[in-house]
C-alpha atoms as a PDB file:
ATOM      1  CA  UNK A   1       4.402   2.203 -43.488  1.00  0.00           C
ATOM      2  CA  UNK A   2       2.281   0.269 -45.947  1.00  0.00           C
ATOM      3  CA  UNK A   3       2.252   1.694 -49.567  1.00  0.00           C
ATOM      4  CA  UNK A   4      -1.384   2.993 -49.291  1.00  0.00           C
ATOM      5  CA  UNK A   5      -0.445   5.195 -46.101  1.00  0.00           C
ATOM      6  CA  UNK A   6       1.440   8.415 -46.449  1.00  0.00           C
ATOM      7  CA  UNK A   7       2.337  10.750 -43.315  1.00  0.00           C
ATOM      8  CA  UNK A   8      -0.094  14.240 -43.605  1.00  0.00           C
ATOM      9  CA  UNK A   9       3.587  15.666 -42.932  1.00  0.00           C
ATOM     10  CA  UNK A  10       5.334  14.210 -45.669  1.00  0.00           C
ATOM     11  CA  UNK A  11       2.112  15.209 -47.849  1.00  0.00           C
ATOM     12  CA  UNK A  12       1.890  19.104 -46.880  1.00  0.00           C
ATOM     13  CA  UNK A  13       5.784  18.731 -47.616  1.00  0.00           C
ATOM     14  CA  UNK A  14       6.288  17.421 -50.514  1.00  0.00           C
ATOM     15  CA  UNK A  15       6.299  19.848 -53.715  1.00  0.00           C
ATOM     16  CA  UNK A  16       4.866  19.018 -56.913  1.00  0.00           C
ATOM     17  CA  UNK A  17       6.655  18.777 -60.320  1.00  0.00           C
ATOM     18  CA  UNK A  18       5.881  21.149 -62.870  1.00  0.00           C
ATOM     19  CA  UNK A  19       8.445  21.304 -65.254  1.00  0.00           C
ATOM     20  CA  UNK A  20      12.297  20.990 -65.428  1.00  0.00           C
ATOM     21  CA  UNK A  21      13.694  22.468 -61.628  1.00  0.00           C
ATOM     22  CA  UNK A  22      10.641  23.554 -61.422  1.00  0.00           C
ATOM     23  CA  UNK A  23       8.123  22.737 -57.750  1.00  0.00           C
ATOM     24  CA  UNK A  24       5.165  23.815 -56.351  1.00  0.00           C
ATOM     25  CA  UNK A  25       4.448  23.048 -52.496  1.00  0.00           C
ATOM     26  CA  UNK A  26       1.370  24.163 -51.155  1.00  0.00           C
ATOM     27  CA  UNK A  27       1.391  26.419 -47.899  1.00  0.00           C
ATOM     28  CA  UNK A  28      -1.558  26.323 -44.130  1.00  0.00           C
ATOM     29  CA  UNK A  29      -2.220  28.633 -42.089  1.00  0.00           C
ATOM     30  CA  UNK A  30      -0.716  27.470 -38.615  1.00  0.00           C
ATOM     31  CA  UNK A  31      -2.675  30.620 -36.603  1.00  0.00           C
ATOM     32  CA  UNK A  32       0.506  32.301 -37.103  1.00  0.00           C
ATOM     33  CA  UNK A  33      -0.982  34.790 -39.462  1.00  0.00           C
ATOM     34  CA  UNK A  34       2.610  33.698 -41.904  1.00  0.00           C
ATOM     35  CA  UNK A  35       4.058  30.653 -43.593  1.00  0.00           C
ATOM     36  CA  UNK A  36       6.018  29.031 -41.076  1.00  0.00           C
ATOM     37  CA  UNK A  37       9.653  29.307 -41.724  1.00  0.00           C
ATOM     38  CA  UNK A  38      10.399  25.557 -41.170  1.00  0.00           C
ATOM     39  CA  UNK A  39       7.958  24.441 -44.450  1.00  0.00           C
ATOM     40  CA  UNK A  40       9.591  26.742 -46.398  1.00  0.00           C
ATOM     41  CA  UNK A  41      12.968  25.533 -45.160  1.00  0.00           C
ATOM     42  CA  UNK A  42      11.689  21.771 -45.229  1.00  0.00           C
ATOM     43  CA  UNK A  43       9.880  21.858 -48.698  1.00  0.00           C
ATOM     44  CA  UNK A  44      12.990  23.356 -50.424  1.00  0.00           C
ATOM     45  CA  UNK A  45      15.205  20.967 -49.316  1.00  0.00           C
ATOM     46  CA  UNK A  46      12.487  18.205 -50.957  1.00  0.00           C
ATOM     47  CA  UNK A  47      12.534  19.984 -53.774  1.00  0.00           C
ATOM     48  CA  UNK A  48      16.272  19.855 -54.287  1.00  0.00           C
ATOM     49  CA  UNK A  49      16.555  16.075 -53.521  1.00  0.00           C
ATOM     50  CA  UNK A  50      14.030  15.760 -56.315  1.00  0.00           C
ATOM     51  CA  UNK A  51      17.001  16.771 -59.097  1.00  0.00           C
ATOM     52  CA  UNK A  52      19.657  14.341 -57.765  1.00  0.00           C
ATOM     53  CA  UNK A  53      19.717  10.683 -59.087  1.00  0.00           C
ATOM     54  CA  UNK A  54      20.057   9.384 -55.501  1.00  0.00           C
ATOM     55  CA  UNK A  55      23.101   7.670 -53.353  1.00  0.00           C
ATOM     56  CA  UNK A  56      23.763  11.449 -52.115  1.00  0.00           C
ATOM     57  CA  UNK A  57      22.112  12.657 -48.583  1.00  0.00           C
ATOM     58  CA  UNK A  58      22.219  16.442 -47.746  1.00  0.00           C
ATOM     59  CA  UNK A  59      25.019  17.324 -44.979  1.00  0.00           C
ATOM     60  CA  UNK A  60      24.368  21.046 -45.007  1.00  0.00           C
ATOM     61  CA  UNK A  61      21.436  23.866 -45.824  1.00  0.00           C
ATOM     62  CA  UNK A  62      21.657  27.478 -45.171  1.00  0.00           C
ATOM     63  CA  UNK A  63      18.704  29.949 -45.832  1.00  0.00           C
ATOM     64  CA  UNK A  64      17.899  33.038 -45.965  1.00  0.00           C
ATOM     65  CA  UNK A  65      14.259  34.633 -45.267  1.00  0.00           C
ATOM     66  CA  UNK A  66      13.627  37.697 -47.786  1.00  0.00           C
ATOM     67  CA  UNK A  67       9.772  38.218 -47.252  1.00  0.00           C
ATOM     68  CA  UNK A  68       6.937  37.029 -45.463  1.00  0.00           C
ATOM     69  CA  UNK A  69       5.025  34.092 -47.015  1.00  0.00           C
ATOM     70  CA  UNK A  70       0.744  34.074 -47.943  1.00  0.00           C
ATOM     71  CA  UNK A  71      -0.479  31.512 -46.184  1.00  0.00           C
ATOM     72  CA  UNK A  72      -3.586  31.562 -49.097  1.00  0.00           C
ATOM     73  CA  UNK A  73      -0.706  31.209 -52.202  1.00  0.00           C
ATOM     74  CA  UNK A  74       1.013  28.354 -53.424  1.00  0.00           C
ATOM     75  CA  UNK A  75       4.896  28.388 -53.361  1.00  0.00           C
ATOM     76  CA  UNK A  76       6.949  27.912 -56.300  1.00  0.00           C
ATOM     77  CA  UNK A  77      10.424  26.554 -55.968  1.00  0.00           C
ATOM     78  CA  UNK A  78      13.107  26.663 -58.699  1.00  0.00           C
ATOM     79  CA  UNK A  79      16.168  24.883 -57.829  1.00  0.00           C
ATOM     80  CA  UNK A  80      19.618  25.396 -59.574  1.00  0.00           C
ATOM     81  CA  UNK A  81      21.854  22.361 -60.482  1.00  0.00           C
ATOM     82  CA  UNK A  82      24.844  24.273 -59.615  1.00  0.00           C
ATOM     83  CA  UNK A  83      27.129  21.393 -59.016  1.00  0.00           C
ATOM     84  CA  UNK A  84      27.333  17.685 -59.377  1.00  0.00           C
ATOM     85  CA  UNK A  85      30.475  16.208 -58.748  1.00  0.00           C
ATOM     86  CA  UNK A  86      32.507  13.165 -57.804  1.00  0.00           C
ATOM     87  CA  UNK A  87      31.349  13.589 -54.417  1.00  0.00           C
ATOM     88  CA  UNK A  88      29.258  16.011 -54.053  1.00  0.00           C
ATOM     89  CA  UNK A  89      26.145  17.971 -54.963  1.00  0.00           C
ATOM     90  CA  UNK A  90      25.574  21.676 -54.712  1.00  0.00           C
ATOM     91  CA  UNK A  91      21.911  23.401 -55.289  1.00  0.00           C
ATOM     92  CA  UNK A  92      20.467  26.456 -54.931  1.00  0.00           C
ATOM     93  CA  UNK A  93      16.867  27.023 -54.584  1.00  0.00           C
ATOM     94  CA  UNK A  94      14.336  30.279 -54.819  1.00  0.00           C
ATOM     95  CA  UNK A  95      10.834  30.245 -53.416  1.00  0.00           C
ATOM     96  CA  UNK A  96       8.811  32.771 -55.184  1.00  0.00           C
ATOM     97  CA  UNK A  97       5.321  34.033 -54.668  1.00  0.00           C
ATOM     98  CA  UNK A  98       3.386  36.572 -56.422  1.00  0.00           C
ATOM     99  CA  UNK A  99       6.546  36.695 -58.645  1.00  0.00           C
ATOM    100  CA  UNK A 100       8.857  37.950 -55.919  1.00  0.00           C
ATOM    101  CA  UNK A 101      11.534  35.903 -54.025  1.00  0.00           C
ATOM    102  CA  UNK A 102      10.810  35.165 -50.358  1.00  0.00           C
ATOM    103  CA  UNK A 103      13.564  32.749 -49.666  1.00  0.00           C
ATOM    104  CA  UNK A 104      16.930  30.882 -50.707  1.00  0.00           C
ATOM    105  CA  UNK A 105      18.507  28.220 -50.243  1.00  0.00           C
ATOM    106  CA  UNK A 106      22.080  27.063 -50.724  1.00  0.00           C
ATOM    107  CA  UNK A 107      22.293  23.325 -49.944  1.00  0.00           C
ATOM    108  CA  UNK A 108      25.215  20.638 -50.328  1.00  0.00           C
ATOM    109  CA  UNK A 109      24.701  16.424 -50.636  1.00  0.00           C
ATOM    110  CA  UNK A 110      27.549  14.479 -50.391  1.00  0.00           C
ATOM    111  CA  UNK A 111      27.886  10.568 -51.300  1.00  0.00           C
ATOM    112  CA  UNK A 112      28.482   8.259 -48.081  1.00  0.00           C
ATOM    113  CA  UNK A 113      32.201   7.775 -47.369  1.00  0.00           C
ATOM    114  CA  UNK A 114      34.077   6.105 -44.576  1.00  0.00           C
ATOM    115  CA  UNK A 115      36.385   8.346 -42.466  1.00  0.00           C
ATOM    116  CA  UNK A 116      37.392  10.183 -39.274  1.00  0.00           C
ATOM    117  CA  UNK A 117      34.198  10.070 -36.863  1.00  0.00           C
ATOM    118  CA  UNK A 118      34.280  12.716 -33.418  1.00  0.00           C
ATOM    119  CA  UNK A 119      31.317  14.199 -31.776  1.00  0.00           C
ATOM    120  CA  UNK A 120      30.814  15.192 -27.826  1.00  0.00           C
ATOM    121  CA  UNK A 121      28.305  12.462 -26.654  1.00  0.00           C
ATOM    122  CA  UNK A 122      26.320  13.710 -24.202  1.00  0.00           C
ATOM    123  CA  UNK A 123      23.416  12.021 -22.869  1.00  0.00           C
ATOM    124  CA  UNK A 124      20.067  13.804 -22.973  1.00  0.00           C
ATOM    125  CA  UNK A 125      17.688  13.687 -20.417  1.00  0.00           C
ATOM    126  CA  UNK A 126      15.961  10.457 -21.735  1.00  0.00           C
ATOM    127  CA  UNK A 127      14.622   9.722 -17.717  1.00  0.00           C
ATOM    128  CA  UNK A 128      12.451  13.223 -18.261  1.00  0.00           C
ATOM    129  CA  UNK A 129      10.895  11.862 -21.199  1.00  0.00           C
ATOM    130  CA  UNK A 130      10.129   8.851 -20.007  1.00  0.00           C
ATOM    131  CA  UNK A 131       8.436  10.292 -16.677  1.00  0.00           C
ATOM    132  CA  UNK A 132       6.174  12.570 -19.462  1.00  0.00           C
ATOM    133  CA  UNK A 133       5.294   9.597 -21.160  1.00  0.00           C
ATOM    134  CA  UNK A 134       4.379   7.897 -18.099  1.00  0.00           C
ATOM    135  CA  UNK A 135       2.666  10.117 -16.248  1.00  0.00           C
ATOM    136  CA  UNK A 136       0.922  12.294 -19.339  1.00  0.00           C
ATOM    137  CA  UNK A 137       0.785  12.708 -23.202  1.00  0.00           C
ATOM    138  CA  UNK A 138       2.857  14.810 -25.065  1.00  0.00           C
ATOM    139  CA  UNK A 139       1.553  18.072 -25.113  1.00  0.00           C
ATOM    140  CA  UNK A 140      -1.156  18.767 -27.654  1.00  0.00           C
ATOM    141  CA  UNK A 141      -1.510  23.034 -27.205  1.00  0.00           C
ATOM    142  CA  UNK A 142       2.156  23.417 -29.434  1.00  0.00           C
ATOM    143  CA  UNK A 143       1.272  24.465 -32.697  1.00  0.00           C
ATOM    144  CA  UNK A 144       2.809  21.985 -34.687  1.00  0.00           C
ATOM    145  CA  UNK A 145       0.455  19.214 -32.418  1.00  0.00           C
ATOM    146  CA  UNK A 146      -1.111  17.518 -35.989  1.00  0.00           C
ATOM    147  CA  UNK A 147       2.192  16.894 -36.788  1.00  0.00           C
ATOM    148  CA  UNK A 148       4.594  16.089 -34.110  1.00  0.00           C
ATOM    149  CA  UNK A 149       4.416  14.567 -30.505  1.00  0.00           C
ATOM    150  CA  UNK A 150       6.876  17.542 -28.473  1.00  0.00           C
ATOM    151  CA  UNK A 151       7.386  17.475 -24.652  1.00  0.00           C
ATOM    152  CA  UNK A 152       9.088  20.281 -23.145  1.00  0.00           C
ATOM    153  CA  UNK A 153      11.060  20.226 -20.649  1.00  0.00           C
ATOM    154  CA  UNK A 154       9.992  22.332 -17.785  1.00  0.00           C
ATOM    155  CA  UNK A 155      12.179  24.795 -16.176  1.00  0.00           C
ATOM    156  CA  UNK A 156      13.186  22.885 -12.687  1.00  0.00           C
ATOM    157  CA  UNK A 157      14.378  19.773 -15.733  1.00  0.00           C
ATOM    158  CA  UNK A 158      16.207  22.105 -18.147  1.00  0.00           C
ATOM    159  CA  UNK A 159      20.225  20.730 -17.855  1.00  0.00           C
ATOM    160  CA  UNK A 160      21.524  24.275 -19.213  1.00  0.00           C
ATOM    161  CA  UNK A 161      20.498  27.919 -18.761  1.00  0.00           C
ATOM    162  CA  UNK A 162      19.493  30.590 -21.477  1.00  0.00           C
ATOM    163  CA  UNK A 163      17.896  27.433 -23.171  1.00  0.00           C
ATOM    164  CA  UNK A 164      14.683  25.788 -24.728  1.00  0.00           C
ATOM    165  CA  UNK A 165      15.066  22.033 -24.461  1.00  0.00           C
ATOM    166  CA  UNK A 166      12.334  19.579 -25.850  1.00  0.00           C
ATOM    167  CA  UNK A 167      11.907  16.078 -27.153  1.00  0.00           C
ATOM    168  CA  UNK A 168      10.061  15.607 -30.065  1.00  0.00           C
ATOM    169  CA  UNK A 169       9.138  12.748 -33.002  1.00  0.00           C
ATOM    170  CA  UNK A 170       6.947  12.926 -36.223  1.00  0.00           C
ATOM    171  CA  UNK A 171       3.676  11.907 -34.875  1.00  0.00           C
ATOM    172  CA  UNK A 172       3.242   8.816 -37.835  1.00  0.00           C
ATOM    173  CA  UNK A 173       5.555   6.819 -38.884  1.00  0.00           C
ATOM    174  CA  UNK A 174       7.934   7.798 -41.960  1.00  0.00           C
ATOM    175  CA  UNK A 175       8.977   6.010 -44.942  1.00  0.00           C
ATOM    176  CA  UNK A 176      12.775   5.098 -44.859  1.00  0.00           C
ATOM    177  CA  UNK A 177      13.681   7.200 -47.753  1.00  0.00           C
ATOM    178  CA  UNK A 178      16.271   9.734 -46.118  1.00  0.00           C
ATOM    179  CA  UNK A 179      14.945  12.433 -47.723  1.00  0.00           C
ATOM    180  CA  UNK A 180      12.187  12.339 -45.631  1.00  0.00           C
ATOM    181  CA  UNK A 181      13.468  12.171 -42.438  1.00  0.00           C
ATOM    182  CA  UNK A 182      16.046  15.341 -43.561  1.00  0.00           C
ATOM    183  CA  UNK A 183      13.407  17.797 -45.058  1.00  0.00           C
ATOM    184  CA  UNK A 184      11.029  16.665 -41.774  1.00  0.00           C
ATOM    185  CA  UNK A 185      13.630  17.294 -39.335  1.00  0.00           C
ATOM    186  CA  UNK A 186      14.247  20.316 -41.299  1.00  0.00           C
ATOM    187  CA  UNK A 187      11.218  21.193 -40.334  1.00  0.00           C
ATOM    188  CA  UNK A 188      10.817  21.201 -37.009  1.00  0.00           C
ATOM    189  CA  UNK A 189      14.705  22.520 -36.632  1.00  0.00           C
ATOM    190  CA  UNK A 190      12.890  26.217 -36.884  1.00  0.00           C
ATOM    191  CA  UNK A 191      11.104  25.743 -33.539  1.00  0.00           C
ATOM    192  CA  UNK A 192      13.050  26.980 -30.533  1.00  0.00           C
ATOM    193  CA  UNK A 193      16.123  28.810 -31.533  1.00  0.00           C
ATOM    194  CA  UNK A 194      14.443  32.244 -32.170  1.00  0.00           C
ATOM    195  CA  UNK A 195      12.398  31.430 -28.962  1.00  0.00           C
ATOM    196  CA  UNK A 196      15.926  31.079 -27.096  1.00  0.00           C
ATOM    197  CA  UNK A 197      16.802  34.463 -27.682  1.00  0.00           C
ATOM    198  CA  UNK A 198      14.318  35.608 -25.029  1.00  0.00           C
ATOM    199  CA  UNK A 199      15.570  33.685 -22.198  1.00  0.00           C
ATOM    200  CA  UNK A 200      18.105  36.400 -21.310  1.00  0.00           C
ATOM    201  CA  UNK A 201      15.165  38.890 -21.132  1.00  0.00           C
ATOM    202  CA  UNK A 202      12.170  37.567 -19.295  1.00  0.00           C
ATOM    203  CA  UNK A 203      10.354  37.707 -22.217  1.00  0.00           C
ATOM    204  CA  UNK A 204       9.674  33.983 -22.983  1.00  0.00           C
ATOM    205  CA  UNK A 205       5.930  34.400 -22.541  1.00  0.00           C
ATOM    206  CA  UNK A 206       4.706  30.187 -23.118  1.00  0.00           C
ATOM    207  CA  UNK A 207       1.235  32.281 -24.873  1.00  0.00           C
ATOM    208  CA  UNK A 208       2.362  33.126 -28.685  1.00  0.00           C
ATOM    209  CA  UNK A 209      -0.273  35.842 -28.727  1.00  0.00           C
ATOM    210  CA  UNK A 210       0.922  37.531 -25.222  1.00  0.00           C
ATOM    211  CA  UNK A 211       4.271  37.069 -26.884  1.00  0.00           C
ATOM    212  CA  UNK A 212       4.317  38.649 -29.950  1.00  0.00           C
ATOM    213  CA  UNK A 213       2.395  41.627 -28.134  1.00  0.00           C
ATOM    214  CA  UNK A 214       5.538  42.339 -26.165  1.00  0.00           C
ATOM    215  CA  UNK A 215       8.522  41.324 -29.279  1.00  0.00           C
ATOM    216  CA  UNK A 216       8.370  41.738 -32.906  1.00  0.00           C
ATOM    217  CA  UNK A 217      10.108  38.027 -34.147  1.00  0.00           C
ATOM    218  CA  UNK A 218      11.436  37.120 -37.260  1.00  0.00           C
ATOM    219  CA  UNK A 219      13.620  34.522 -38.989  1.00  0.00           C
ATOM    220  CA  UNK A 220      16.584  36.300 -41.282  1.00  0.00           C
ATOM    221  CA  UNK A 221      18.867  33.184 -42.040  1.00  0.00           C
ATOM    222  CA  UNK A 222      18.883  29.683 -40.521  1.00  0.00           C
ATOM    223  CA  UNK A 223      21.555  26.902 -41.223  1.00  0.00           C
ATOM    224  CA  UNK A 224      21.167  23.331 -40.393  1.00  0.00           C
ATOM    225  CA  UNK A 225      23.828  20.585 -40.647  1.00  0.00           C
ATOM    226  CA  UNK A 226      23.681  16.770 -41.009  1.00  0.00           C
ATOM    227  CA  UNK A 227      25.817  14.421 -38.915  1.00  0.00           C
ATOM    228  CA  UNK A 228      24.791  11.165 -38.962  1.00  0.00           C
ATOM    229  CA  UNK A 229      21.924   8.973 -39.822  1.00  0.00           C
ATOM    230  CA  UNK A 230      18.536   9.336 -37.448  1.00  0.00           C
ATOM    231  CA  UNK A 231      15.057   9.187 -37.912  1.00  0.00           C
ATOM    232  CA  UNK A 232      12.367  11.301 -37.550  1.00  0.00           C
ATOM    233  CA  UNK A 233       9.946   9.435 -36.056  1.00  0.00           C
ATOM    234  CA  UNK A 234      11.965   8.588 -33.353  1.00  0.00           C
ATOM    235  CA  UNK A 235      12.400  10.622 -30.079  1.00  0.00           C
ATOM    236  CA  UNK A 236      14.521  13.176 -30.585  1.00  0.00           C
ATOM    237  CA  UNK A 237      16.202  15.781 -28.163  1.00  0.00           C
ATOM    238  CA  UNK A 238      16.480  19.324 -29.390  1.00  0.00           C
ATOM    239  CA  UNK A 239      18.543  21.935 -27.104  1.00  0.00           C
ATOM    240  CA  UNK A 240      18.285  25.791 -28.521  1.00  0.00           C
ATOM    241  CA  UNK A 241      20.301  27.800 -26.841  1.00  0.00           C
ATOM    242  CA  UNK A 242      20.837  31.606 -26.865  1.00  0.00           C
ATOM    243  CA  UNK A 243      24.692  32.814 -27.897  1.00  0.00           C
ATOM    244  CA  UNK A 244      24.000  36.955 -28.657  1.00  0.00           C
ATOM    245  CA  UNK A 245      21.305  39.836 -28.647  1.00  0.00           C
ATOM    246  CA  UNK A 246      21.537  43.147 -29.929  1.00  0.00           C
ATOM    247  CA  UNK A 247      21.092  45.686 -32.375  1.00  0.00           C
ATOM    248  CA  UNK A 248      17.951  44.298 -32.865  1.00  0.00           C
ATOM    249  CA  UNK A 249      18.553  40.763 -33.487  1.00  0.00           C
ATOM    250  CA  UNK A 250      19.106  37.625 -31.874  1.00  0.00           C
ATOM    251  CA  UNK A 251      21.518  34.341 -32.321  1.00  0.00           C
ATOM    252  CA  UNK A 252      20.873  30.739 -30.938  1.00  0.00           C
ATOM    253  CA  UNK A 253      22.425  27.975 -31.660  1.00  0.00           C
ATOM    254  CA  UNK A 254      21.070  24.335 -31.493  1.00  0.00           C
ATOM    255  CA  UNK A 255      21.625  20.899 -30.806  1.00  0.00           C
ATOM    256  CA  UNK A 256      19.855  17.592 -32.134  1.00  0.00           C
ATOM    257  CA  UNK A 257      20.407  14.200 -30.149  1.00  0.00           C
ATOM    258  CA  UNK A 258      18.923  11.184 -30.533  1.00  0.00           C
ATOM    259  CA  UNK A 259      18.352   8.546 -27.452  1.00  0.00           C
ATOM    260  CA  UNK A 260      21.506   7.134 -26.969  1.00  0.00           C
ATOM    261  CA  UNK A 261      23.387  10.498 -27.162  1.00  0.00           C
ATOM    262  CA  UNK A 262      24.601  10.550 -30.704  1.00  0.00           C
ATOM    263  CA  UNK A 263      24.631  14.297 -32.548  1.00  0.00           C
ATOM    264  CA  UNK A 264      22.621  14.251 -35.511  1.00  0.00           C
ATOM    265  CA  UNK A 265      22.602  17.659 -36.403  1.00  0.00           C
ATOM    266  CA  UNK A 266      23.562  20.926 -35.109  1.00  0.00           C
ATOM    267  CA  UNK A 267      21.746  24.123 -36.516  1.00  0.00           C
ATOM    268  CA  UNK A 268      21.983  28.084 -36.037  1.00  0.00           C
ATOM    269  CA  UNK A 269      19.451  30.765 -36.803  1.00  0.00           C
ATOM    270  CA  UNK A 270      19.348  34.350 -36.307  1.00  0.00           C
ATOM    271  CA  UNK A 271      16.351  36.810 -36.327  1.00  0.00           C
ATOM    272  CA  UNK A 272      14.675  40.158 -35.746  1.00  0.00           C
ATOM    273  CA  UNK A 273      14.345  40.132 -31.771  1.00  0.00           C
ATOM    274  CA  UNK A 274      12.456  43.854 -31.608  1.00  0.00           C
ATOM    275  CA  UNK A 275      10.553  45.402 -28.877  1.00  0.00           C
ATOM    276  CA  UNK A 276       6.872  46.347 -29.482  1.00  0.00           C
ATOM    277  CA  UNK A 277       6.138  50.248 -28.446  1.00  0.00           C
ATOM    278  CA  UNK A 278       3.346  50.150 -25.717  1.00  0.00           C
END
């Protein structure tokens, strides 16, 4: 990426300096009628990298979602320098609008060290992507389509049950600053694992309006965890995959491979997972 191009992702993410800890990212309207959990969750996580003097990479963010976001309002993010030691960096970050808190964040950064290495390679379904690419384009209709080239896998391709699996890149290229390529894939970690919930129950309805006429859906807390080095605007396989449902909630865990089979990132999210009355 030249110096005179920036991605309209990494622009819409990024948060503006106002004063000491203090950011201000701007919010869209995606036609979801809410912020989307994923900016919040991505622009946060910018905002926290802003306070460390670099050589530190985030390994772990968990959130929590207090209130719904206005789509029309600015955000404001204050982030808390709770820690900075040897090896590691804690922060804590509040979104506010209107004056109220709508979200937190509690996030660790740890320097790069050498050590024990173990993950579970598994191969992704790389032959499935290449047959999309082949024979179509990535799908344009998802909602995050200015943003991100996403194929899903269709049912008779999906290698596990109770599952949303889908392989998806930042649609221009990224700068090679890591802190982009976390608070993007941040980002896009928040599609899918709600949407897993509803495999159990019939209810996965591909229309988001038809959808949320049957459910009532809603992030509570989402966690995300670093493994290794990736980037963004490389193909990149997400499995979300339902583990519980009840009292009114659901749990999914998820998955993040790149090409070659290497875990990048594992996340977790539960949510509100209500039926509508008819």
């Amino acid at each position: 990426m030249s110096a005179t191009e920036k991605s309209p992702l990494l622009d819409f993410i990024d948060c503006e300096s106002l004063d000491l800890n203090l950011y201000r990212g701007q919010s869209r309207d995606l036609k979801t009628g809410q912020v989307y959990g994923g900016q919040v969750l991505g622009q946060a996580i910018k905002a926290a990298y802003k306070t460390l003097d670099g050589g530190r990479c985030i390994h772990s963010a968990h959130a929590y979602f207090l209130l719904r976001g206005d789509v029309d309002a600015p955000i404001i993010y204050e982030v808390d320098r709770s820690l900075d030691g040897g090896s590691f960096s804690s922060r804590r970050v509040v979104a506010i609008q209107h004056g109220r808190q709508i979200f937190h964040l509690s996030a660790s950064f740890q320097k790069h060290e050498e050590g024990l290495d173990f993950y579970r390679k598994w191969v992704p379904p790389v032959d499935a992507l290449n047959e999309a690419l082949r024979d179509t384009v990535p799908e344009e209709h998802n909602f995050q389509s200015e943003y991100f080239d996403v194929h899903y896998l269709p049912a008779n391709k999906i290698t596990r049950e109770d599952s949303i699996q889908y392989w998806m890149k930042a649609k221009h290229p990224l700068p090679q600053d890591p802190a982009c390529h976390h608070s993007v894939l941040a980002y896009i970690s928040d599609m899918g694992l709600l949407q897993a919930t509803l495999s159990p129950h019939n209810l996965d309805e591909p229309d988001l309006r038809k959808r949320h006429e049957k459910v009532l859906m809603a992030t509570i807390d989402h966690a995300i965890w670093f493994h290794r080095p990736f980037r963004a605007d490389d193909w990149l396989f997400y499995e979300c995959r339902v583990q519980s449902t009840g009292n009114g909630r659901g749990l999914a865990f998820g998955r993040i491979y790149d090409q070659q089979g290497m875990l990048v990132a594992s996340t977790s999210q539960e949510g509100l997972l209500r039926l509508r009355r008819q």
